[in-house]
PDB file of N, CA and C in Angstrom:
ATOM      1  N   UNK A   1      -1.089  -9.801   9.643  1.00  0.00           N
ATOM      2  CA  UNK A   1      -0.749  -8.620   8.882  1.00  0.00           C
ATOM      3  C   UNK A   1      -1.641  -8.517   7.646  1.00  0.00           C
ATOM      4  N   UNK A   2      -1.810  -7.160   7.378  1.00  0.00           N
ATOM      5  CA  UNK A   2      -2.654  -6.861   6.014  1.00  0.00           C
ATOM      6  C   UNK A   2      -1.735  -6.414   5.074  1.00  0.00           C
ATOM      7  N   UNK A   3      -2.123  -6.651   3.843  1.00  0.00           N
ATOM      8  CA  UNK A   3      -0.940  -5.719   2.870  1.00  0.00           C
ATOM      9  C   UNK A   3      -1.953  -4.299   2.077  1.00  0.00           C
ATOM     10  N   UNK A   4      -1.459  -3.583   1.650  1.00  0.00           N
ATOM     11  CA  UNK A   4      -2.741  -2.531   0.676  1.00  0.00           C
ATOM     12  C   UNK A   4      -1.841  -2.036  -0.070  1.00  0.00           C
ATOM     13  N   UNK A   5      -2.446  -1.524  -1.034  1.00  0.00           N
ATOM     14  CA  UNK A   5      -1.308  -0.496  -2.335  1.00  0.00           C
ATOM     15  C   UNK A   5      -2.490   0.911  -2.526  1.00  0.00           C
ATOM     16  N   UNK A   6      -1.542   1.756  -2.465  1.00  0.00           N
ATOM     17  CA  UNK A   6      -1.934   2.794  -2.524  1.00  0.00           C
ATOM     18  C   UNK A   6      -1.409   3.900  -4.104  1.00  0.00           C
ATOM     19  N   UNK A   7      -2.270   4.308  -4.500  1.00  0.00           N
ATOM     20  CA  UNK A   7      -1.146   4.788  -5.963  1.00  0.00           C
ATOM     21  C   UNK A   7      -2.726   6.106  -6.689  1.00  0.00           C
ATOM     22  N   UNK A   8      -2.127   6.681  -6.935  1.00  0.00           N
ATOM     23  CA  UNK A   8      -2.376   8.116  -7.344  1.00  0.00           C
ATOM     24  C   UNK A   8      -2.231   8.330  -8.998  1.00  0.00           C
ATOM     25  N   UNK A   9      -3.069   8.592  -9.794  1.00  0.00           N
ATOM     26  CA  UNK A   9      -3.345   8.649 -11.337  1.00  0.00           C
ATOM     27  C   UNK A   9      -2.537  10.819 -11.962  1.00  0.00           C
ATOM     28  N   UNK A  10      -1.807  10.415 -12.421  1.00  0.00           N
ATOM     29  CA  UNK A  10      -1.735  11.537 -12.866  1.00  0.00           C
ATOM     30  C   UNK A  10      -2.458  12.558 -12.893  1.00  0.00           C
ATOM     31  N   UNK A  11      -3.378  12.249 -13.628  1.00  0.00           N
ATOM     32  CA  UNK A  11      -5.310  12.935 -13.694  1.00  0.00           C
ATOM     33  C   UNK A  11      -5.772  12.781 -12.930  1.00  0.00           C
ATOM     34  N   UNK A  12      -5.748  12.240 -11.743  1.00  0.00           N
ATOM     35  CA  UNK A  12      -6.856  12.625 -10.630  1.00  0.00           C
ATOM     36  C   UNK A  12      -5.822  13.437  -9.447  1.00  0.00           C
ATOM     37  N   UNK A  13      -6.751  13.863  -8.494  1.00  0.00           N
ATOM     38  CA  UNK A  13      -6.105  14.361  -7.326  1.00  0.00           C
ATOM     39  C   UNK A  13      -6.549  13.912  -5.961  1.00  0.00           C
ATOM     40  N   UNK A  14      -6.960  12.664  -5.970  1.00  0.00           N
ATOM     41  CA  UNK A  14      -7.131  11.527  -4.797  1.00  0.00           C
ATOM     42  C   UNK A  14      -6.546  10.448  -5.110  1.00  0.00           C
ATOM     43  N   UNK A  15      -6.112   9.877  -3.997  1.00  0.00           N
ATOM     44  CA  UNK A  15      -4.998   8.473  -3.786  1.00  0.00           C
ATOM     45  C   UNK A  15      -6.156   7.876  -3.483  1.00  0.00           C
ATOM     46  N   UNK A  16      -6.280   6.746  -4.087  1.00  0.00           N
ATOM     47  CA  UNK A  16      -6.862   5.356  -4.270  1.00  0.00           C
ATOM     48  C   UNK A  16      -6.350   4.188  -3.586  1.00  0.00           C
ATOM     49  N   UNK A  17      -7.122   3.056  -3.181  1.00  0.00           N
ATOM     50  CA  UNK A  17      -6.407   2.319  -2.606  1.00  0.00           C
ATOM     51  C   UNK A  17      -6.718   0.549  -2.924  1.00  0.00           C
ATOM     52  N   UNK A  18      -6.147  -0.364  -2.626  1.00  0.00           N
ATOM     53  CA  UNK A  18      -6.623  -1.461  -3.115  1.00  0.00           C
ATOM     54  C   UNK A  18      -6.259  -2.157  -1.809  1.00  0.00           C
ATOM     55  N   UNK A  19      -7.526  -2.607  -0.994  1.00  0.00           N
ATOM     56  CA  UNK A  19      -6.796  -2.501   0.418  1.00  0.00           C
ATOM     57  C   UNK A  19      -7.389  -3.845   0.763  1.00  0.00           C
ATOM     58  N   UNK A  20      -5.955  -4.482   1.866  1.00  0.00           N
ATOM     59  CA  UNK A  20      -6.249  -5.581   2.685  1.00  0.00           C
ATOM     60  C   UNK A  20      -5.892  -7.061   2.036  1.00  0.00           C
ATOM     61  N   UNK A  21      -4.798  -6.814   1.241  1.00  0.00           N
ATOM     62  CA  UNK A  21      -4.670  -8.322   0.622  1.00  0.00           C
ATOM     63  C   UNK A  21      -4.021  -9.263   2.176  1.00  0.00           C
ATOM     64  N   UNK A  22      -4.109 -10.291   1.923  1.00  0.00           N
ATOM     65  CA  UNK A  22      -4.091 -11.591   3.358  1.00  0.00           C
ATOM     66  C   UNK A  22      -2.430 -11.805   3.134  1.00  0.00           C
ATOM     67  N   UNK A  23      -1.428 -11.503   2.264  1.00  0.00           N
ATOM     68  CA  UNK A  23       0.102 -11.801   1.990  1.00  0.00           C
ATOM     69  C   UNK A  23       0.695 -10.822   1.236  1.00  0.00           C
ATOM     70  N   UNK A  24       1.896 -11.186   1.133  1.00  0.00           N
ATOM     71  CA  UNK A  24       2.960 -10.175   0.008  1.00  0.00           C
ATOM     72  C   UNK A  24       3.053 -10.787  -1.285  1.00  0.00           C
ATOM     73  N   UNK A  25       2.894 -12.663  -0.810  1.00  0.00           N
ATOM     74  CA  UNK A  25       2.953 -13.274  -2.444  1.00  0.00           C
ATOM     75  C   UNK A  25       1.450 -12.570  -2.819  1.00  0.00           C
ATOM     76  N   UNK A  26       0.445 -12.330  -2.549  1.00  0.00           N
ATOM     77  CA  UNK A  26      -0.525 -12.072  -3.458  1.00  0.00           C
ATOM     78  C   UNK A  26      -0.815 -10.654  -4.088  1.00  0.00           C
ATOM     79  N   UNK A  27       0.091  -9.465  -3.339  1.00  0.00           N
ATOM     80  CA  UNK A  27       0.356  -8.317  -3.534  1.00  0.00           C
ATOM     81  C   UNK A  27       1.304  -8.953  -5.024  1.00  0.00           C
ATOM     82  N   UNK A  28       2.817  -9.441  -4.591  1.00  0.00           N
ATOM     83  CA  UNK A  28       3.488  -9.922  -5.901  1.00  0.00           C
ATOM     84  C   UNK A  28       3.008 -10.252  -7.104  1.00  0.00           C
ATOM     85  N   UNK A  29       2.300 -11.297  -6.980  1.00  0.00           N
ATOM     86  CA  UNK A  29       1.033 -11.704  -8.138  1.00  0.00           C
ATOM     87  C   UNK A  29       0.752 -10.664  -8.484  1.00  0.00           C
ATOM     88  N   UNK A  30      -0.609 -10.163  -7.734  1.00  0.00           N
ATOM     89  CA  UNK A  30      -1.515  -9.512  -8.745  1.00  0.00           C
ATOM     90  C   UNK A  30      -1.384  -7.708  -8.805  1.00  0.00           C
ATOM     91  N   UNK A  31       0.467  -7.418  -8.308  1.00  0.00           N
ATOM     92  CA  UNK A  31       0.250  -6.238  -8.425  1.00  0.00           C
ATOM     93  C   UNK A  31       1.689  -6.057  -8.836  1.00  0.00           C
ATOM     94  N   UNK A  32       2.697  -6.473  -8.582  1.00  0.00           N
ATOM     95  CA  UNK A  32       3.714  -6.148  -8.826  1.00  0.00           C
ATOM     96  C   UNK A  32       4.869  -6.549 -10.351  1.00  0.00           C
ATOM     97  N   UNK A  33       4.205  -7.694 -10.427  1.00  0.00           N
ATOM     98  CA  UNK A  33       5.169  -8.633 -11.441  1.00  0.00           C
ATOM     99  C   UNK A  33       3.955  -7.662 -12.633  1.00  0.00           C
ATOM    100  N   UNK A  34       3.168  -7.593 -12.449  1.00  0.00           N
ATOM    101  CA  UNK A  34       2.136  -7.186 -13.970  1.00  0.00           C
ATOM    102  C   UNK A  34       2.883  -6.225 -14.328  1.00  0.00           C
ATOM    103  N   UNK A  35       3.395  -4.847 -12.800  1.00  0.00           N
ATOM    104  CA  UNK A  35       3.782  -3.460 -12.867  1.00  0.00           C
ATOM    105  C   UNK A  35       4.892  -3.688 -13.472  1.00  0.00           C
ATOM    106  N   UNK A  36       5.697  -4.326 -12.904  1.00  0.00           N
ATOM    107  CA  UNK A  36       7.550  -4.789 -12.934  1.00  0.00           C
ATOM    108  C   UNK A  36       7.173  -5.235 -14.723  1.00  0.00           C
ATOM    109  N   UNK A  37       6.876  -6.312 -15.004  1.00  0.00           N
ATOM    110  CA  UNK A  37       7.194  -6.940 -16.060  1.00  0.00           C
ATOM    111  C   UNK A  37       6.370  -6.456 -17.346  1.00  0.00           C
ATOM    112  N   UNK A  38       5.000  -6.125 -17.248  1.00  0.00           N
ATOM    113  CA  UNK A  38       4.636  -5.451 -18.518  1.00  0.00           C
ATOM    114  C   UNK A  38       3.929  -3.749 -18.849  1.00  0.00           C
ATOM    115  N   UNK A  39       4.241  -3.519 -17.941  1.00  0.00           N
ATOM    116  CA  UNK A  39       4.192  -2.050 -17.332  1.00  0.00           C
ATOM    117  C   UNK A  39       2.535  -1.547 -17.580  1.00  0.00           C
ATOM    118  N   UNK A  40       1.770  -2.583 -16.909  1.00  0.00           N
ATOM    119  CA  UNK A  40       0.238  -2.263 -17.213  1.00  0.00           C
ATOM    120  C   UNK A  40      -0.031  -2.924 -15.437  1.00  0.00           C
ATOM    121  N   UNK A  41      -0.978  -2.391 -15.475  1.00  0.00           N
ATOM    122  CA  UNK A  41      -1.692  -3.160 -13.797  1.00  0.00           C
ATOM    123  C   UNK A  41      -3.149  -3.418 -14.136  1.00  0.00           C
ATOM    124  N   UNK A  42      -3.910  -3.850 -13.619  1.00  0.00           N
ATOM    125  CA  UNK A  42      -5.440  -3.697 -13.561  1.00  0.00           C
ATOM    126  C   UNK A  42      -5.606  -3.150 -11.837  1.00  0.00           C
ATOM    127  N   UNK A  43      -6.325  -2.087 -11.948  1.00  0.00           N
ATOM    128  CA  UNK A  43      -6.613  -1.241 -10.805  1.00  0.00           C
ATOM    129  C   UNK A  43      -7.745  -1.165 -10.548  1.00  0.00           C
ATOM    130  N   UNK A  44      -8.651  -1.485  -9.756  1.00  0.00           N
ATOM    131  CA  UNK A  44     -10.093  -1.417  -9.522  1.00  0.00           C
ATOM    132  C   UNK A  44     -10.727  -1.307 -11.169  1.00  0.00           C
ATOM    133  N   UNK A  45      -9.977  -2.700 -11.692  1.00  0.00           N
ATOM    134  CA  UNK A  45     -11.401  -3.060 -13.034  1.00  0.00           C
ATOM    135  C   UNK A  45     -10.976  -2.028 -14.133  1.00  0.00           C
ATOM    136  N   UNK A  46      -9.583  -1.742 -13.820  1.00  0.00           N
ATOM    137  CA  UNK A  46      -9.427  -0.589 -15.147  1.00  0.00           C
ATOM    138  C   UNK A  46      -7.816  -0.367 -15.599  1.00  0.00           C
ATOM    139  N   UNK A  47      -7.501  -0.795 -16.159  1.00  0.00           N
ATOM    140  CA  UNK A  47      -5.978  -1.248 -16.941  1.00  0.00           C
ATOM    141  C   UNK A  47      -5.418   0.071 -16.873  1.00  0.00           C
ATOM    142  N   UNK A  48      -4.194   0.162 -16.211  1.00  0.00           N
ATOM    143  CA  UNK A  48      -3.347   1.568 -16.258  1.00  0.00           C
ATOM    144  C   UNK A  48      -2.131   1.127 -16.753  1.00  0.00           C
ATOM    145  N   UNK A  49      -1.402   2.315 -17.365  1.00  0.00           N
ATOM    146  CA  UNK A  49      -0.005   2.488 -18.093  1.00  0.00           C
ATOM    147  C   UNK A  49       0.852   2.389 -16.572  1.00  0.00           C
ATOM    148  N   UNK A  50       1.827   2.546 -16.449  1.00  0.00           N
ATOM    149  CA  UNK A  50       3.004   2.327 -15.404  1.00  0.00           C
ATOM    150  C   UNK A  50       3.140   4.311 -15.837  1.00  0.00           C
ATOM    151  N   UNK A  51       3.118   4.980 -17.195  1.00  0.00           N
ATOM    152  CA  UNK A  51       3.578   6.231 -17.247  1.00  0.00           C
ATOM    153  C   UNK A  51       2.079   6.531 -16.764  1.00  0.00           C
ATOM    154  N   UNK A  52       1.047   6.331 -16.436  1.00  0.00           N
ATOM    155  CA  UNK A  52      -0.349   6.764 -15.927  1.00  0.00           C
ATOM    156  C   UNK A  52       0.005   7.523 -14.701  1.00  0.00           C
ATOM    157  N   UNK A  53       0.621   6.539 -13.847  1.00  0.00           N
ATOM    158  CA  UNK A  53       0.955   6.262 -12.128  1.00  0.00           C
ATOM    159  C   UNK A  53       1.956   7.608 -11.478  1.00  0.00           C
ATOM    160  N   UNK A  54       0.817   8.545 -11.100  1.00  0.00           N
ATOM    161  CA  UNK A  54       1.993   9.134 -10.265  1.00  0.00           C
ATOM    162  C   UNK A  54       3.067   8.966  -9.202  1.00  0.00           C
ATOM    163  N   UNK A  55       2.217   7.748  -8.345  1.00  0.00           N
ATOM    164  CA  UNK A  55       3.372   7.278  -7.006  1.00  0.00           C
ATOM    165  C   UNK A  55       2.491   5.825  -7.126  1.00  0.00           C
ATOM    166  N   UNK A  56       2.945   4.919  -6.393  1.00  0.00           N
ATOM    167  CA  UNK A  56       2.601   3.717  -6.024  1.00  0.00           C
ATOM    168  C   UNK A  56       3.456   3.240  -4.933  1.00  0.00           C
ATOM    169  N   UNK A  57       2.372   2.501  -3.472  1.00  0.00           N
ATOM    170  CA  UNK A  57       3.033   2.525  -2.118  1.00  0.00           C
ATOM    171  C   UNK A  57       2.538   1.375  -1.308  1.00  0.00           C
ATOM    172  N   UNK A  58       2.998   0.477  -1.427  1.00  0.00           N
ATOM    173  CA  UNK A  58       2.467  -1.157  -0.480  1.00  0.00           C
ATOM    174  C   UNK A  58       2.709  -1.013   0.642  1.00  0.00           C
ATOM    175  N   UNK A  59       2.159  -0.701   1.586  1.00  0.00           N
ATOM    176  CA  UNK A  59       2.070  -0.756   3.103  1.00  0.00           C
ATOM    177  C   UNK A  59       1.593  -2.321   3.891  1.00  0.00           C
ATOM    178  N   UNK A  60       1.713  -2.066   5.322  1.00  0.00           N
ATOM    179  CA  UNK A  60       1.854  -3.663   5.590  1.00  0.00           C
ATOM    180  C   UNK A  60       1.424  -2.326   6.719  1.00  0.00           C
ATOM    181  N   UNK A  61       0.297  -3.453   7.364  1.00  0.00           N
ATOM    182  CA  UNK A  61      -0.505  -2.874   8.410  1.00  0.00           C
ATOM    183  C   UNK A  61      -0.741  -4.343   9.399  1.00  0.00           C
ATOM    184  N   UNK A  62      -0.931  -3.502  10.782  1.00  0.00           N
ATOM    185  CA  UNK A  62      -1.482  -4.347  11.794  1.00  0.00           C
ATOM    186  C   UNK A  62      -2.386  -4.930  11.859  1.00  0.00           C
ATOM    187  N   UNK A  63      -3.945  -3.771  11.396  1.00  0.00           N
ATOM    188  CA  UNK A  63      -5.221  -4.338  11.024  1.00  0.00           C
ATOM    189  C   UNK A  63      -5.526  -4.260   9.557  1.00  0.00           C
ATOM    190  N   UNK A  64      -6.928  -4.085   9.483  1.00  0.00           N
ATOM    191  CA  UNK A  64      -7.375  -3.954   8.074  1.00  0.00           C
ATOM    192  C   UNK A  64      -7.151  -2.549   8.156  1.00  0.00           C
ATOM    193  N   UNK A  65      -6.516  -2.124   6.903  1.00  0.00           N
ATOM    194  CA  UNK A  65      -6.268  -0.521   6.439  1.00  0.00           C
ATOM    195  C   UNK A  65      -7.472   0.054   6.571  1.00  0.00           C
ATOM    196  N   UNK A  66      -7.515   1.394   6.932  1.00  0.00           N
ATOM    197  CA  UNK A  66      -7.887   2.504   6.592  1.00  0.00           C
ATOM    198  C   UNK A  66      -8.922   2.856   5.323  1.00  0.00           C
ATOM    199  N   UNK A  67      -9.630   3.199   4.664  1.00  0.00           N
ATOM    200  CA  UNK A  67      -9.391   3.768   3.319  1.00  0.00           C
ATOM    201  C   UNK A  67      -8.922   5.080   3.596  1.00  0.00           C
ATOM    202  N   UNK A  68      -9.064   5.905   4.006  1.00  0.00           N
ATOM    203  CA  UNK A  68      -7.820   7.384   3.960  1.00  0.00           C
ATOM    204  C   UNK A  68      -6.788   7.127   3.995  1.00  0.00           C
ATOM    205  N   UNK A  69      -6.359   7.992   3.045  1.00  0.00           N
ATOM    206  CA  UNK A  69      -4.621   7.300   2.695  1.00  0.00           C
ATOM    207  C   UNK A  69      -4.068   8.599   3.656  1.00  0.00           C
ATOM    208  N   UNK A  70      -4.731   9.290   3.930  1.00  0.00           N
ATOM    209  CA  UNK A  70      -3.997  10.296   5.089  1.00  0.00           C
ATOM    210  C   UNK A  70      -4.154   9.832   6.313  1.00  0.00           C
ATOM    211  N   UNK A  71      -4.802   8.801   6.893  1.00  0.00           N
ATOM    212  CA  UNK A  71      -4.634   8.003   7.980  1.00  0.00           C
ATOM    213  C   UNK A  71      -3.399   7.251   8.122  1.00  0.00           C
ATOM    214  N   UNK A  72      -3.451   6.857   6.958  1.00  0.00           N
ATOM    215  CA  UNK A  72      -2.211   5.784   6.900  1.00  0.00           C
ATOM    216  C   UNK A  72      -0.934   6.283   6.247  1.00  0.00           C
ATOM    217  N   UNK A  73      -0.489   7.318   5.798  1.00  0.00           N
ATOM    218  CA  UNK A  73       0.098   8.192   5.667  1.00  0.00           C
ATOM    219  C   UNK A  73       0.573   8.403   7.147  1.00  0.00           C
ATOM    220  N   UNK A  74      -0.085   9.159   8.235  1.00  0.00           N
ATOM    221  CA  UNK A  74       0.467   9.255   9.643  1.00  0.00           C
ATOM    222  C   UNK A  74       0.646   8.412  10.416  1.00  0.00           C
ATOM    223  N   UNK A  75      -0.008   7.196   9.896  1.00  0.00           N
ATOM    224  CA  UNK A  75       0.383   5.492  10.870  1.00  0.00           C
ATOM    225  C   UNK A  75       1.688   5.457  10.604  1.00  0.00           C
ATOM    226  N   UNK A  76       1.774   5.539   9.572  1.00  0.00           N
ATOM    227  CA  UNK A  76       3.626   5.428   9.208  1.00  0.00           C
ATOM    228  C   UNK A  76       4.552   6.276   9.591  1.00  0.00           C
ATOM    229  N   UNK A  77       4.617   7.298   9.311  1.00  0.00           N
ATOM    230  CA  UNK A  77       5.182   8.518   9.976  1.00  0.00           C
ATOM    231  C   UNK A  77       5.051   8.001  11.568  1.00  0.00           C
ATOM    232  N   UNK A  78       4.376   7.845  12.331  1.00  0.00           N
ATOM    233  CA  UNK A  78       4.332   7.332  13.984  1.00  0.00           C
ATOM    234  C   UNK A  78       4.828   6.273  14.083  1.00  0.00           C
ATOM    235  N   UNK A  79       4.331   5.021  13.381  1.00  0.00           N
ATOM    236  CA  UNK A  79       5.645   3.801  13.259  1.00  0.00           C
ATOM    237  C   UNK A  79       6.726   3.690  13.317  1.00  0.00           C
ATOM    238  N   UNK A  80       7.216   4.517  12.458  1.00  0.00           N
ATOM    239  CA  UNK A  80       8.899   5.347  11.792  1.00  0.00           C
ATOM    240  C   UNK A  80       9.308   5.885  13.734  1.00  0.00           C
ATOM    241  N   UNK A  81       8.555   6.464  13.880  1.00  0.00           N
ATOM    242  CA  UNK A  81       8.960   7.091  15.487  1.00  0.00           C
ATOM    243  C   UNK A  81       9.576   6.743  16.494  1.00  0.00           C
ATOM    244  N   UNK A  82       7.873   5.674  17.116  1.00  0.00           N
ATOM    245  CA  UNK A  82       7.789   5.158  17.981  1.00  0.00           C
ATOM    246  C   UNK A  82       8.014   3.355  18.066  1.00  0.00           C
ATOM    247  N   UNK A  83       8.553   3.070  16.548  1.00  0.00           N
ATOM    248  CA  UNK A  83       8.996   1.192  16.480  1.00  0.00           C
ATOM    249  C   UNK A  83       8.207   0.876  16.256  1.00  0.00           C
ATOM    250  N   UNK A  84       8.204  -0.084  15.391  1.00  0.00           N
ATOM    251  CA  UNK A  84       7.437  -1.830  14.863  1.00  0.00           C
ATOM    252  C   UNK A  84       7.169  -1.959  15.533  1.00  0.00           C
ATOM    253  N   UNK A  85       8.042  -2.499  16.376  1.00  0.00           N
ATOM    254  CA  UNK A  85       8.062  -3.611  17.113  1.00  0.00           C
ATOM    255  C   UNK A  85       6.965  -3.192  18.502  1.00  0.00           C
ATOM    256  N   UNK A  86       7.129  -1.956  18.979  1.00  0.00           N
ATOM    257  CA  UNK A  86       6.023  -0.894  20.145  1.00  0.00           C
ATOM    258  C   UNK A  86       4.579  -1.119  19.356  1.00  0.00           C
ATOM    259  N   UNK A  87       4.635  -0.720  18.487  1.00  0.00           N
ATOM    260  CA  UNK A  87       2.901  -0.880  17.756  1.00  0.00           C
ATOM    261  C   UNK A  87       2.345  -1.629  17.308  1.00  0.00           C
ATOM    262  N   UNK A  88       2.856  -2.545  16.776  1.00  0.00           N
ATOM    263  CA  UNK A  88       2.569  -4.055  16.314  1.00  0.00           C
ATOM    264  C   UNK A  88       2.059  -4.426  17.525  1.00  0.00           C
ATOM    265  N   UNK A  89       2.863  -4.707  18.664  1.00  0.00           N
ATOM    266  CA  UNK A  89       1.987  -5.647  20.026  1.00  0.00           C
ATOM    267  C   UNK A  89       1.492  -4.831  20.403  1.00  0.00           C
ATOM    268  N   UNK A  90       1.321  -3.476  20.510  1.00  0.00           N
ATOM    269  CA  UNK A  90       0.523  -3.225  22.235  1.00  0.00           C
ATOM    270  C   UNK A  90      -0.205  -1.923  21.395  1.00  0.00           C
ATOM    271  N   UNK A  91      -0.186  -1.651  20.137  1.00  0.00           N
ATOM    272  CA  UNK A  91      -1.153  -0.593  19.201  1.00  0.00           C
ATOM    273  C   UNK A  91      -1.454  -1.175  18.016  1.00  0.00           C
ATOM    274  N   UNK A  92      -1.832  -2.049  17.750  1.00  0.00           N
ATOM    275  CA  UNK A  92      -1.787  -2.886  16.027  1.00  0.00           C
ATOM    276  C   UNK A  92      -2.439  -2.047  15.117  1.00  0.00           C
ATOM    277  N   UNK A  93      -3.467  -1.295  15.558  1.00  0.00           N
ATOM    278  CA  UNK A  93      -4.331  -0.616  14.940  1.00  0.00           C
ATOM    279  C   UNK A  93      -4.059   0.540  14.127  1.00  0.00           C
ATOM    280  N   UNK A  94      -2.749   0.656  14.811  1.00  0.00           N
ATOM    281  CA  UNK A  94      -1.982   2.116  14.601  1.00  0.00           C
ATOM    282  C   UNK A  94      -0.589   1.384  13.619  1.00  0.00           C
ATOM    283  N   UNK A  95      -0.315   0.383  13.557  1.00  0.00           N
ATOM    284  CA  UNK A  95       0.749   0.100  12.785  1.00  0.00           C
ATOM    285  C   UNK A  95       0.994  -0.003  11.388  1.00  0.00           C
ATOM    286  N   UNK A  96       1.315   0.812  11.037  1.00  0.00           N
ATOM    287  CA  UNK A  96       1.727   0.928   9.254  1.00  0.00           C
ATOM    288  C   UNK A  96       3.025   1.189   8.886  1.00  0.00           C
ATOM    289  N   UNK A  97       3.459   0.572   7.750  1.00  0.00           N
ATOM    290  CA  UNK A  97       4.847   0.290   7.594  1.00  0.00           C
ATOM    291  C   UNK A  97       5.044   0.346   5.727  1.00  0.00           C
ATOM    292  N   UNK A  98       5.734   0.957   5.244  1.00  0.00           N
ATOM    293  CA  UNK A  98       5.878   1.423   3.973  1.00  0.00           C
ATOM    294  C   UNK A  98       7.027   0.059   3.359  1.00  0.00           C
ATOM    295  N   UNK A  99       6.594  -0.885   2.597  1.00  0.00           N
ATOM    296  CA  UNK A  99       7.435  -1.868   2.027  1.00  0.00           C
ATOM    297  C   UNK A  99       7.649  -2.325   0.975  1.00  0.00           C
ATOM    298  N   UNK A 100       7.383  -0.903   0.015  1.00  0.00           N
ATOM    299  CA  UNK A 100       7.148  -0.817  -1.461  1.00  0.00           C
ATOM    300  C   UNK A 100       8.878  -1.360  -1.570  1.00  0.00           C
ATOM    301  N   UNK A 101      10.095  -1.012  -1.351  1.00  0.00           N
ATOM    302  CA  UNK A 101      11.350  -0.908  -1.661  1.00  0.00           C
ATOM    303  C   UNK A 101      11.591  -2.780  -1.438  1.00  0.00           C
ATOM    304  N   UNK A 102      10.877  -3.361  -0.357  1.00  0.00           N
ATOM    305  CA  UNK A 102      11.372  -4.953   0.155  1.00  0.00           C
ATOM    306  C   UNK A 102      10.591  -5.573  -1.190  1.00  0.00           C
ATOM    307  N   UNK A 103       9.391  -5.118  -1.745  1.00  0.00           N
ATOM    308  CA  UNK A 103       9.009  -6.054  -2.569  1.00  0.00           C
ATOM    309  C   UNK A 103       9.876  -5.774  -3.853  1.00  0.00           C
TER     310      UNK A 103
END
């Protein structure tokens, strides 16, 4: 499994992505406890407010993500459909799974 975070700047109007971490503890580390506990992140080399952040979205993928977040946007939506458990074995490529709420 891959993990990626996906999150959108007030001021801009493209979703960004930080894609392919190897676990969830390393998503935790270096993305969540910074967000959770001092309401700053470092985002591709550039320190954001938590009030910066329009959405923020950790997905858990089969392969290595996408960079279009509208790819993976509809991996999920089809996941949601057709089961985990169906796309994970026999479509991995296609499997995306939204697990911002488990972390």
């Amino acid at each position: 499994m891959y993990y990626s975070v996906f999150f959108k700047l007030k001021t801009e109007e493209n979703v960004r992505g930080i894609l392919n971490f190897s676990s969830k503890e390393e998503i935790v580390e270096k993305i969540y406890n910074p967000y959770k506990n001092s309401g700053k992140l470092e985002l591709e080399n550039e320190i954001v407010s938590k009030e910066d952040i329009e959405f923020l979205q950790i997905v858990e993928t089969g392969l290595q993500a996408p960079e279009n977040y509208l790819n993976v946007k509809r991996y999920i939506k089809e996941t949601k459909q057709l089961g985990e458990k169906f796309l994970n074995e026999r479509f991995p490529n296609y499997y995306a799974k939204d697990i911002t709420d488990e972390i």
